[in-house]
Structures are given as structure tokens and as C-alpha cells.
Protein backbone atom coordinates (compact mmCIF):
# COMPACT_ATOMS: atom_id res chain seq x y z
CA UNK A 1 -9.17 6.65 0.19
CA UNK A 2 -8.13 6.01 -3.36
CA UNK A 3 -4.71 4.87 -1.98
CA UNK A 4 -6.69 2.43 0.32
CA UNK A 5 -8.22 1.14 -2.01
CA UNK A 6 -5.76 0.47 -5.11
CA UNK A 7 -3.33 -1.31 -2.67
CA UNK A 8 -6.04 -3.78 -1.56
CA UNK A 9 -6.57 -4.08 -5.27
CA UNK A 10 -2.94 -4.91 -6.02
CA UNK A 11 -3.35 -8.16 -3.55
CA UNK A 12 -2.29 -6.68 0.30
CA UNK A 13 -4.61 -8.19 2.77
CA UNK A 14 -4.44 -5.35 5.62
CA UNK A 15 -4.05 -1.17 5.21
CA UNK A 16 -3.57 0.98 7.88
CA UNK A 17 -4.59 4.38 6.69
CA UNK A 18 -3.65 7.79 8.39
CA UNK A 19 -5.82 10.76 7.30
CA UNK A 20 -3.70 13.90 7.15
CA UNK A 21 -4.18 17.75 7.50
CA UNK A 22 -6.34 19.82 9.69
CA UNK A 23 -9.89 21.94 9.65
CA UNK A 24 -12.38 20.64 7.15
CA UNK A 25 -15.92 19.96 7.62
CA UNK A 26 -18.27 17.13 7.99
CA UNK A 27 -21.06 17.52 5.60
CA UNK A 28 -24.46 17.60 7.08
CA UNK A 29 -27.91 17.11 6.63
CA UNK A 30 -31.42 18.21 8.50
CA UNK A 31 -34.52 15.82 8.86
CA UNK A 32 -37.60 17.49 9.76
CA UNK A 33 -40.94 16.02 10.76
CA UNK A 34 -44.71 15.92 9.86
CA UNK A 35 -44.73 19.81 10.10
CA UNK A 36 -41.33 20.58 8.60
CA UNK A 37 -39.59 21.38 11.77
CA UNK A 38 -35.64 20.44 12.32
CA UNK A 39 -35.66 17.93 14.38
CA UNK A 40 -33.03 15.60 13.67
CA UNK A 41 -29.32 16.30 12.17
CA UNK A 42 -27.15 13.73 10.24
CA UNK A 43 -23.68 14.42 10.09
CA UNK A 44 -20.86 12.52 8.17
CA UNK A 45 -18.27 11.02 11.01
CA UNK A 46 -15.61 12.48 8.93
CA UNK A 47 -14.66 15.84 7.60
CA UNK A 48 -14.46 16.20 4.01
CA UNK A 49 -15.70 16.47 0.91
CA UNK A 50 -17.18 13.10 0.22
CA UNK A 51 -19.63 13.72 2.91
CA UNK A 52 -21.26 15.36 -0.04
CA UNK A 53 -22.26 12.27 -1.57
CA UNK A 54 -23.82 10.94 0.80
CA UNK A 55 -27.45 10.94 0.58
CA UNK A 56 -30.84 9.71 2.75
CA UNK A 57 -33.92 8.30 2.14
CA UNK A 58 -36.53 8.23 5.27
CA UNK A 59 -38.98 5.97 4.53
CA UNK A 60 -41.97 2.95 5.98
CA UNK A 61 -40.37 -0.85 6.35
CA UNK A 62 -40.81 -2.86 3.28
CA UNK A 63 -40.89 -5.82 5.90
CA UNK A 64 -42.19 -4.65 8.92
CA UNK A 65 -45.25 -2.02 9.13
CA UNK A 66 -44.39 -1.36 12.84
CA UNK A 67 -40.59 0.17 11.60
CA UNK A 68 -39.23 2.87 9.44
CA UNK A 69 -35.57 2.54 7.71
CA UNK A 70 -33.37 4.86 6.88
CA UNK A 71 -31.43 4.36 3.76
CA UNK A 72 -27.77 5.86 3.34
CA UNK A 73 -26.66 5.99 -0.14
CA UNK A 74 -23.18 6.97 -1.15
CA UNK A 75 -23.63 7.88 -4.89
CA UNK A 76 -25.75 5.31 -6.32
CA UNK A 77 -24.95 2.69 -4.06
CA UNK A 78 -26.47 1.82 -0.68
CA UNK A 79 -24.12 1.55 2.00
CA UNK A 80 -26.22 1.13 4.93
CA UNK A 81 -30.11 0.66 5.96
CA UNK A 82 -30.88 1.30 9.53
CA UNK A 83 -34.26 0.28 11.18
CA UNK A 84 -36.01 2.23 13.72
CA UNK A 85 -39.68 2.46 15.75
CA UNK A 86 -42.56 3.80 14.44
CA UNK A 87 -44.64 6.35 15.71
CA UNK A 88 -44.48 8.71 18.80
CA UNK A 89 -40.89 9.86 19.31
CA UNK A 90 -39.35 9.32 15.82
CA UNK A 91 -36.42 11.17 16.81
CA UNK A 92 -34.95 9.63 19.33
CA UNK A 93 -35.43 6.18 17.67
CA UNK A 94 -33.54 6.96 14.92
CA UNK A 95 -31.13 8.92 16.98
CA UNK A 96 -30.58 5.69 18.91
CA UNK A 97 -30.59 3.34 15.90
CA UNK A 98 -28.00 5.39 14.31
CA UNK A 99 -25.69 5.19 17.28
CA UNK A 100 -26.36 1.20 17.83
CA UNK A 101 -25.49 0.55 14.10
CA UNK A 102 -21.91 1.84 14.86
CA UNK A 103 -22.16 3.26 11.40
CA UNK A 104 -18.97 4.27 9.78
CA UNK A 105 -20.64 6.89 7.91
CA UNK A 106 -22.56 8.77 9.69
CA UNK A 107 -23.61 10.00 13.09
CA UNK A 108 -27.44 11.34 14.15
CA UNK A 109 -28.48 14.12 16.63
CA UNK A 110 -31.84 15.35 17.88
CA UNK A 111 -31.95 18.70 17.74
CA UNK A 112 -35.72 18.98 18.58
CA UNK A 113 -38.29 16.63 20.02
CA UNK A 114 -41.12 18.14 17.22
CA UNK A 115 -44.56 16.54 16.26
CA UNK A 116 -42.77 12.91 17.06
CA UNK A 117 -42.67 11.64 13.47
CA UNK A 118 -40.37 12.21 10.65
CA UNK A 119 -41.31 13.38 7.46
CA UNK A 120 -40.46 10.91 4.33
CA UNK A 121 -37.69 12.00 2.38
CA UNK A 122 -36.00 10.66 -0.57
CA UNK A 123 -32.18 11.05 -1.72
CA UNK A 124 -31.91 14.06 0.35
CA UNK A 125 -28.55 14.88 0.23
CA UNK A 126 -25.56 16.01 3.06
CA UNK A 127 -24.02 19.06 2.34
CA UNK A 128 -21.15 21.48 3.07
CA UNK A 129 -18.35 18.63 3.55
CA UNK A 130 -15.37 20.07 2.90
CA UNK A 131 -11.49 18.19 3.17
CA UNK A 132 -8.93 19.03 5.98
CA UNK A 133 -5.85 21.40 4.49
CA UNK A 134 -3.00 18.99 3.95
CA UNK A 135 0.85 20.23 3.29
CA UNK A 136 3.97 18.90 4.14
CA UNK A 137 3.65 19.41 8.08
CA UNK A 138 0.63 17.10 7.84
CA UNK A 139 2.79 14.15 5.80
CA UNK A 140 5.67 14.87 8.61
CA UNK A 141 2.79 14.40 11.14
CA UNK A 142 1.33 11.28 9.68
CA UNK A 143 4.89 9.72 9.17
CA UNK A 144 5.28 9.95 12.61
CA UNK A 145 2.12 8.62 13.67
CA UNK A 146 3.07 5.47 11.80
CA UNK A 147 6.30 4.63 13.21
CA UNK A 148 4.90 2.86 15.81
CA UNK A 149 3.16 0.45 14.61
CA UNK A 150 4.35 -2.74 12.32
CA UNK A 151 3.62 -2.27 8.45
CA UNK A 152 5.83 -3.15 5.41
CA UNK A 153 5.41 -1.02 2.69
CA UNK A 154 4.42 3.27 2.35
CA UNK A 155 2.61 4.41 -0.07
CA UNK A 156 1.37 8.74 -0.36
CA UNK A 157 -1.30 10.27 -1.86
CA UNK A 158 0.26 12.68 -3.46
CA UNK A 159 2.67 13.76 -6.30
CA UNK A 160 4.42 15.88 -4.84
CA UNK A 161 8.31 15.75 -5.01
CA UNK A 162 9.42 17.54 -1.63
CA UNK A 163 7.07 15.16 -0.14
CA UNK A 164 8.33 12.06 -1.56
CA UNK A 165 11.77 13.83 -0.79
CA UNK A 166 10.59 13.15 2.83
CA UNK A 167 9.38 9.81 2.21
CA UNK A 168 12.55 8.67 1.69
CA UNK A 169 14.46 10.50 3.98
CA UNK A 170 11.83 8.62 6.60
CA UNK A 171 12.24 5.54 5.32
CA UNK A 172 16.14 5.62 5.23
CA UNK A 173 16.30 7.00 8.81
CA UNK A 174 13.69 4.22 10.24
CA UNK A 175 15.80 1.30 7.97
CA UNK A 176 18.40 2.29 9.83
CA UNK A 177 17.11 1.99 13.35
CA UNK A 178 15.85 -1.63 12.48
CA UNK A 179 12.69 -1.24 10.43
CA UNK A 180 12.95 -2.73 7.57
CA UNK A 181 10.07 -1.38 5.06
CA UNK A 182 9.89 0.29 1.80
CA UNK A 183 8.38 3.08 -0.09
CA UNK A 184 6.68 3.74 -3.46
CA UNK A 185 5.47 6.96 -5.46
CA UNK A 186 5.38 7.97 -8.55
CA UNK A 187 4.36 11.21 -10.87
CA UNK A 188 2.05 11.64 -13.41
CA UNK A 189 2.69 11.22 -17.28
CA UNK A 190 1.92 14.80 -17.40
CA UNK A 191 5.22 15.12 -15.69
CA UNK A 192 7.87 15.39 -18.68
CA UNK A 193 9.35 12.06 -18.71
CA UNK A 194 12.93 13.21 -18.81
CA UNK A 195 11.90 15.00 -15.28
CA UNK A 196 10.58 11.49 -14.24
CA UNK A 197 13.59 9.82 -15.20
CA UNK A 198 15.86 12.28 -13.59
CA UNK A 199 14.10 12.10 -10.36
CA UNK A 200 13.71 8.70 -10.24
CA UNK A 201 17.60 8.06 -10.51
CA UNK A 202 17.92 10.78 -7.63
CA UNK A 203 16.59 8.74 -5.39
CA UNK A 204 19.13 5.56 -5.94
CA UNK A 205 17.74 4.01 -3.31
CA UNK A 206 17.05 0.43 -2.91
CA UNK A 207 14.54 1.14 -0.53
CA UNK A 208 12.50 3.52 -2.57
CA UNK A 209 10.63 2.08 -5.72
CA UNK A 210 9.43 4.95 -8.35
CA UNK A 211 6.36 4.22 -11.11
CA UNK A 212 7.24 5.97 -14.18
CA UNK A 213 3.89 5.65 -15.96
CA UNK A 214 0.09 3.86 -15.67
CA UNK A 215 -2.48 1.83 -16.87
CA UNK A 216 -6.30 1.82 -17.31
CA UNK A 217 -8.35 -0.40 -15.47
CA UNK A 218 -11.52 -2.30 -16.49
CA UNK A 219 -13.63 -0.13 -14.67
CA UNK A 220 -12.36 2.94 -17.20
CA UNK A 221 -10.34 4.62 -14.48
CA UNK A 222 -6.91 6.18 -14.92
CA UNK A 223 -3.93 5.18 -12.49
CA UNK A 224 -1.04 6.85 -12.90
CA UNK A 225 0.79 8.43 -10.10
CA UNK A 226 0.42 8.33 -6.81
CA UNK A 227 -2.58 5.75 -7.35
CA UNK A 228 -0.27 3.81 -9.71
CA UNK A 229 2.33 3.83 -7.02
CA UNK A 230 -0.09 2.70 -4.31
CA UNK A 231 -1.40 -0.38 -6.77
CA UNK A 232 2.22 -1.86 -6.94
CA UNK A 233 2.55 -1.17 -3.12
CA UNK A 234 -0.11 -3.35 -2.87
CA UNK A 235 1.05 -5.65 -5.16
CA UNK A 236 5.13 -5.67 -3.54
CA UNK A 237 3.25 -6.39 0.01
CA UNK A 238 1.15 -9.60 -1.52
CA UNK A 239 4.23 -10.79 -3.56
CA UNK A 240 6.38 -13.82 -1.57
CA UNK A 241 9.55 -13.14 -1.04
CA UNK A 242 10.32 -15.49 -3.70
CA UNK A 243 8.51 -13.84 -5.84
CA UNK A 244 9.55 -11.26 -8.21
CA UNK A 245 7.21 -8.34 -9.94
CA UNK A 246 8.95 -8.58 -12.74
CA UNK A 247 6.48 -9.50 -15.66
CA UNK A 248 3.91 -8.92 -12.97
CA UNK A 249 0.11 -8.96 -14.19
CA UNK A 250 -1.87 -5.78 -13.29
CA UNK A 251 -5.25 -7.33 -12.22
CA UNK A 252 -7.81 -5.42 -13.97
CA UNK A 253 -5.81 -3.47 -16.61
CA UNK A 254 -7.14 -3.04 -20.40
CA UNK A 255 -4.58 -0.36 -21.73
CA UNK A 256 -1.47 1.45 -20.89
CA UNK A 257 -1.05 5.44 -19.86
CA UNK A 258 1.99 6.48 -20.97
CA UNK A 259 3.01 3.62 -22.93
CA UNK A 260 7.24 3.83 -23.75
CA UNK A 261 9.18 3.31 -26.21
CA UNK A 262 11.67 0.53 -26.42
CA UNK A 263 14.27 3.00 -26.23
CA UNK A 264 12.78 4.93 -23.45
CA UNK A 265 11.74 1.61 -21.21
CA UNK A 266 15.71 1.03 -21.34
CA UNK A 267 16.12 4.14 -20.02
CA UNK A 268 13.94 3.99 -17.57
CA UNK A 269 15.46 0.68 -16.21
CA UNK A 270 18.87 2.07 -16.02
CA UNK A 271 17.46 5.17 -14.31
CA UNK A 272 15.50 2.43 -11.23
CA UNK A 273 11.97 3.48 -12.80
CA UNK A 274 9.69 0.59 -12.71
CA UNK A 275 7.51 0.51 -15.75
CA UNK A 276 4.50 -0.78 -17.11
CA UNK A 277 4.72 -2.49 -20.51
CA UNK A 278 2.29 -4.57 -22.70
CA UNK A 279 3.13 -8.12 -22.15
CA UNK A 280 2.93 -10.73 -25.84
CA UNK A 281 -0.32 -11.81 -24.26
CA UNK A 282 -1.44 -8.14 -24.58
CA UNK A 283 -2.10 -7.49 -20.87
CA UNK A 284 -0.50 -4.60 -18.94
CA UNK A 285 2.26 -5.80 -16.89
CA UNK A 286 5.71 -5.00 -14.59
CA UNK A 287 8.46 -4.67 -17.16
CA UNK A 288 11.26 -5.20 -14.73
CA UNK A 289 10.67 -5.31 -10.77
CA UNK A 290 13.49 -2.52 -9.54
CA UNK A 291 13.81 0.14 -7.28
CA UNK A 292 15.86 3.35 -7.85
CA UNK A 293 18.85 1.73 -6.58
CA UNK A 294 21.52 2.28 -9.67
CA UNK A 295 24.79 3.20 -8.38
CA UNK A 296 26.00 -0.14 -6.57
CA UNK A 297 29.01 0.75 -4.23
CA UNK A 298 31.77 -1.75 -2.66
CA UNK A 299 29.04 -2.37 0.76
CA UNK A 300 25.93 -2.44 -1.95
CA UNK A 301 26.00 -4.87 -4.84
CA UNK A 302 23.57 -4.85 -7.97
CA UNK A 303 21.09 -7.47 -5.86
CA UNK A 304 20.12 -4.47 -3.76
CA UNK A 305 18.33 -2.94 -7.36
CA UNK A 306 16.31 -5.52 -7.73
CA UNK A 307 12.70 -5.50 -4.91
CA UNK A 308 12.72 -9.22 -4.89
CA UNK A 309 16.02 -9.12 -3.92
CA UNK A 310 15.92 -6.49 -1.32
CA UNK A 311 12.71 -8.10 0.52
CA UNK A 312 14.69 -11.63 0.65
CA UNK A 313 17.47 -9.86 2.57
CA UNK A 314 15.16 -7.79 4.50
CA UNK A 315 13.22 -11.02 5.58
CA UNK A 316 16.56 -12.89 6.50
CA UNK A 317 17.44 -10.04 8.57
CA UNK A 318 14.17 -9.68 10.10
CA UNK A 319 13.51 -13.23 11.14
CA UNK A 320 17.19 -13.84 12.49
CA UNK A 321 16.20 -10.94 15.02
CA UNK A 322 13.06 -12.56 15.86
CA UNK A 323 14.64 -15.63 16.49
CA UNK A 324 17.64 -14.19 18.60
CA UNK A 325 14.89 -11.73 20.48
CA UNK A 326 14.20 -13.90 22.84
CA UNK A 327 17.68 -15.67 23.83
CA UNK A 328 18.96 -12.44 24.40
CA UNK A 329 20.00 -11.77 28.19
CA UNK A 330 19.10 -15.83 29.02
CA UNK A 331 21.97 -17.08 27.43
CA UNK A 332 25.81 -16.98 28.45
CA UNK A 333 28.62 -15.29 26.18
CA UNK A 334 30.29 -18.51 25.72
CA UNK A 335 31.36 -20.59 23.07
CA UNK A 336 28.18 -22.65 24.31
CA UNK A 337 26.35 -19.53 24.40
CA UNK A 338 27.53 -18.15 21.08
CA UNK A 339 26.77 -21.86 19.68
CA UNK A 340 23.20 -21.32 20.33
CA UNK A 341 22.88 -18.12 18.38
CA UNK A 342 24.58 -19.38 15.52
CA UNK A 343 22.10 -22.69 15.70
CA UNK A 344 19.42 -20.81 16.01
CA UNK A 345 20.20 -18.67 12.74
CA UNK A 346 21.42 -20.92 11.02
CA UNK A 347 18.03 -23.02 11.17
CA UNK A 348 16.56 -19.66 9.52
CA UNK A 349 18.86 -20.01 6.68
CA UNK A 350 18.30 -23.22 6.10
CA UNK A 351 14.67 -22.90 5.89
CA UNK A 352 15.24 -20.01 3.49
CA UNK A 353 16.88 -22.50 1.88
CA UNK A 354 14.45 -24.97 1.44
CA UNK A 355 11.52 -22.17 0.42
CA UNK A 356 14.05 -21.11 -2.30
CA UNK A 357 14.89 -17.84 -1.14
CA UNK A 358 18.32 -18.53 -1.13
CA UNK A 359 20.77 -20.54 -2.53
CA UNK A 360 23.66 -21.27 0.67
CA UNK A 361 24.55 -19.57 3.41
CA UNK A 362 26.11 -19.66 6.89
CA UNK A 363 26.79 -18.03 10.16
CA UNK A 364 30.16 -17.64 11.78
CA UNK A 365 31.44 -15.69 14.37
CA UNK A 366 33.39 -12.53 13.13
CA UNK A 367 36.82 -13.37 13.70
CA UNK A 368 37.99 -9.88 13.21
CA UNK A 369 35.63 -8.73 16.51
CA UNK A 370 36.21 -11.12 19.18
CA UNK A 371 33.64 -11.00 21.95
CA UNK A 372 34.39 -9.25 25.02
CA UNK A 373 31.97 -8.53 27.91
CA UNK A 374 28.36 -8.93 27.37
CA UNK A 375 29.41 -8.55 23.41
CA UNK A 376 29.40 -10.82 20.50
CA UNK A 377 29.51 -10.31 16.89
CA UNK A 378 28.66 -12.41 13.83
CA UNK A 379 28.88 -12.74 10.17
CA UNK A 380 26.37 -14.20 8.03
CA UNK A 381 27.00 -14.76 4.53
CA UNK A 382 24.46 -16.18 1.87
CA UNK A 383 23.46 -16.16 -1.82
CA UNK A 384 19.89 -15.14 -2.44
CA UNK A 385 17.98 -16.02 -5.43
CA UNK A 386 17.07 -14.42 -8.21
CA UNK A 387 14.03 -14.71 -10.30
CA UNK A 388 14.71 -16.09 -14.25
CA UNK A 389 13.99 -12.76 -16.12
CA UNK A 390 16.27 -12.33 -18.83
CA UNK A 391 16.62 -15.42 -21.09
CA UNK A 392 18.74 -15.25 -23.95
CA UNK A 393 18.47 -17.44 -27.07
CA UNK A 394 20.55 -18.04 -30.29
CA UNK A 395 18.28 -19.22 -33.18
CA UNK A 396 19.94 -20.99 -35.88
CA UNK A 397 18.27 -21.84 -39.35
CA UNK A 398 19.91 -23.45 -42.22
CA UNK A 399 18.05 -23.30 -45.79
CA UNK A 400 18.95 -27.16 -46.15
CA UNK A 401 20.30 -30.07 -44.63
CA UNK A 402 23.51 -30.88 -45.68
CA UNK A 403 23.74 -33.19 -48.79
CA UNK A 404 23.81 -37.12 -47.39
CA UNK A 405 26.84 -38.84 -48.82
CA UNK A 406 26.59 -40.87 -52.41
């Protein structure tokens, strides 16, 4: 859940979260009544260990002397109060309760019909939760899972290099059937940082971003890792495509873990490791927003290193093929046919255009593949933006103005 959670805390509006591994246990707790029978049995709806901090308080309405409540408390805060009958057949009316609340906690079972009235508890808590085994099967699984359904960027829960050896492997192969999403993890500062370096720079991919170091928040919490990785997953997904991370404001963020050098945050550029640095404002911040793209070839240029970059292209891509989706199989492979295609994405560009995202552009067809049968081919060509992030300046003081003339 911690993955969940720091995304939606670096800005993205929707997660779709895929538990992994298998066996576990759902932790559990027995309610007895008036003459300390079992009667009814609260179970988490999940398996795993936070089950165990759950807790439940049976006890009279505050409101209503004709109702009971049960209280759920996760920790020290209450997550959920359900209301149920009082008197004769306790059981079943909490039973009942539970299952109309549609709780996403827990789940209630009478086990016994007993005196008819629960006995008052207080901060009892569920026990014997215990998490599902995960290894790399289960990430293999849960990649899988995903591919059918629309999301833009993956972030893991864990540190783990084969993994995130199979994160990108995923990625590249579902990029290249038409999916156009990206990927971020990261290691631990524990992690030698010439080991981080080295394995950020073996990824040199444009589609993978890796987070070299972390921050602490305002809430005293360490994020370094895998939930620093899923913070600027969040915070890539929220971004416009006009935006760039670069220089990038980590909501909530009081101090750096793992701070660089100067030295070392060049080398962690040139190796595609995206950084945190302390801006002149003293808040923690993006040093430069790259992936681990850093060996442009002759198909490749440098734009593909930089995320702002690569989401811009993505997005052209993407909403060409949403525009075309439709026309395809109602128009004729004409020049009147082909005209509409070209219109059509050309309008995209334009608009692109306008919103900044690029500079110029245009649509052609490729005159080195004529169409033929139910065939056509195109070439679009554009300049896309770049964000303003290295500004240069010559300073130049004199210790007088020149003499006037006598």
C-alpha cells in the first residue's frame, strides 16, 4: 500500500493496484457474548499482516439507546463505525450490518447464535494476519494482469534488481506493441552509490526512469527506494506534457536522504539517475528530470533522455492513433483518402502546437513507401519543446567607470 499511497501523494489522480504473491492469512478476531461464548468472528477481507492492526470496540450508541456500534480502528485512527440492533439476536445484526456497510476492511460471521447479546469490548485486537509470499513469479503474474487495462506509468514495491530487470524488459516489449507507458524504481542509499550509478546507466532506457537517492517528508518518514520511485511516478503521471520535473518541488519534503555531492549529482546525470537536490529556496527538489536513456544512437537523439521529452512524443503518437482509429477501414486508399489522414493528424499537431508542446511539425506521405493495396505509409516530422533548464550567464564587474573626458 505504501506505493499506493506515495504516488497519490506525488499528484496522480487514479492507482490501480495489483496485490502480488500467494498464501497469507487474514487476521482474525472472536466476539463473544454476555456469557463469553464465540459467537461472532471478524475477519480482515485481506490476507496479511496489517490485519494485525486492526482493532474493535463493541459498544451502546452514543446517539441512539435502541443501537449498538461497532468501532474499527486501524492503529489509532477510526476507519469505520457500523450501527446495529439492540437486544435479542446481537449476532446476526451485526453480522448483517457488517455485510450492508460493504466495508473494505473487514468481513463478520456468526459462528454461534449464544445468549443473543454481545459482550462490550474495547480495542480488542485481530490477530494472526500474515502477508502472501511474493517472488519474482508473482511480479511476472501481476505484470500480466495489468496489460490489459489502460495506465501510464509502473511503479514496484520492491528493490530488487532482477525484478526491475523485468520491469523493463515488460515495459520495452509492451512499448513496442503500441503501449506507450513508462517505468520507475529505484534502490536504497544503503545501496553503494557507485552500484546505483552503474545500474542505473544499464538500463539506458528512455522508457525507464531510476531514483538515485530520497528525501524526508513532514510527517518524519523516510522515502528512498522503491517508495521514492513510486512518489515521482506519481508526480511524472500529474505533470503536463509540457511540463518538465526538472526543478520539481517534492510536496511535503523537509530534508534530503542521501544528499550528493556536486561532483557526484554530475555523475549521476550522465549515468540517467534522477536525483534529488536542495533547491536555493532550501526545499527538496528534482535536480534534472531524465531517464536512464544515455547512449543516443542515429534512430534515438538526446530528446529521448529527457521524461518531458519522451511523454510529448509519446502523447503525439498516442493521439494521432486515436484520431486515425476510427477512419480506419471507412475511408478509401486514395489521394482523397490519404488526404484525410494527413488532415486529420495534422490538426493534432497543430494543437500541440498551440498548447506548446511543440514547436512545428508536419505530415507527409513517405515518398520512399508508396501505397499499394489496402497500404499507406506516412512520415511525420516535428520539433518538440523543451523546458528552460540550464541558463547560462556572464557577469561582468568593473571597479570604476571609465574616466569622463576633460
Amino acid at each position: 500500500i505504501d506505493t499506493a499511497l506515495e504516488a497519490f501523494r506525488g499528484g496522480c489522480r487514479r492507482v490501480v493496484a495489483y496485490r502480488l504473491g500467494t498464501g497469507g492469512a487474514k487476521a482474525l478476531l472472536n466476539l463473544q457474548d454476555s456469557e463469553s461464548a464465540n459467537v461472532v468472528e471478524i475477519e480482515a477481507k485481506y490476507e496479511g499482516a496489517r490485519g494485525n492492526n486492526f482493532a474493535v470496540t463493541i459498544r451502546d450508541s452514543l446517539a441512539d439507546d435502541t443501537k449498538r456500534e461497532l468501532l474499527l480502528y486501524e492503529g489509532a485512527t477510526l476507519r469505520q463505525i457500523i450501527t446495529f440492533t439492540k437486544g435479542a439476536g446481537e449476532p446476526q445484526a451485526l453480522v448483517d450490518a457488517v455485510a450492508s456497510s460493504n466495508s473494505p476492511y473487514i468481513a463478520a460471521t456468526k459462528t454461534a447464535d449464544g445468549s443473543g447479546v454481545l459482550a462490550a469490548v474495547t480495542q480488542q485486537p485481530l490477530t494472526g494476519g500474515q502477508d502472501p509470499t511474493v517472488n519474482g513469479e508473482s511480479y511476472s503474474a501481476g505484470l500480466s494482469a495489468i496489460e490489459a487495462i489502460d495506465w501510464n506509468i509502473l511503479a514496484v514495491d520492491t528493490e530488487d534488481t532482477a525484478t526491475h530487470a523485468v520491469v523493463q524488459t515488460y515495459i520495452d516489449r509492451v512499448r513496442n506493441e503500441g503501449k506507450r507507458v513508462l517505468g520507475v524504481v529505484g534502490e536504497p542509499t544503503s545501496v553503494p552509490l557507485a552500484t546505483r550509478l552503474a545500474n542505473a546507466r544499464a538500463f539506458n532506457d528512455p522508457a525507464i526512469i531510476y531514483v538515485t537517492n530520497g528525501f524526508k517528508g513532514s510527517d518524519g518518514v523516510t522515502r528512498e527506494g522503491y517508495k521514492a520511485a513510486a512518489r515521482v511516478a506519481g508526480m511524472t503521471a500529474a505533470a503536463q506534457i509540457t511540463e518538465s520535473l526538472t526543478h520539481y518541488v517534492v510536496r511535503g519534503a523537509t530534508e534530503l536522504i542521501g544528499a550528493l555531492t556536486n561532483a557526484e549529482i554530475e555523475q549521476a546525470i550522465q549515468s540517467g539517475a534522477l536525483v534529488f537536490t536542495m533547491s536555493a529556496q532550501k526545499q527538496v527538489h528534482i535536480e534534472y528530470g531524465i531517464n536512464t536513456f544515455v547512449t543516443p544512437t542515429a534512430d534515438m537523439d538526446a530528446g529521448w533522455k529527457k521524461i518531458r521529452r519522451v511523454r510529448t512524443r509519446d502523447n503525439l503518437m498516442d493521439r494521432i492513433v486515436a484520431t486515425w482509429d476510427p477512419l480506419i477501414g471507412k475511408i478509401n486508399n486514395s489521394p482523397d483518402g490519404r488526404a484525410t489522414l494527413i488532415a486529420a493528424a495534422q490538426g493534432i499537431i497543430n494543437r500541440m502546437i498551440a498548447e506548446g508542446a511543440l514547436l512545428q511539425g508536419t505530415i507527409f506521405e513517405d515518398p520512399n513507401n508508396p501505397p499499394v493495396g489496402d497500404s499507406a505509409w506516412f512520415v511525420v516530422q516535428v520539433d518538440d519543446l523543451d523546458s528552460a533548464e540550464k541558463v547560462y550567464i556572464t557577469f561582468q564587474f568593473r571597479f570604476a567607470p571609465p574616466a569622463e573626458n576633460q
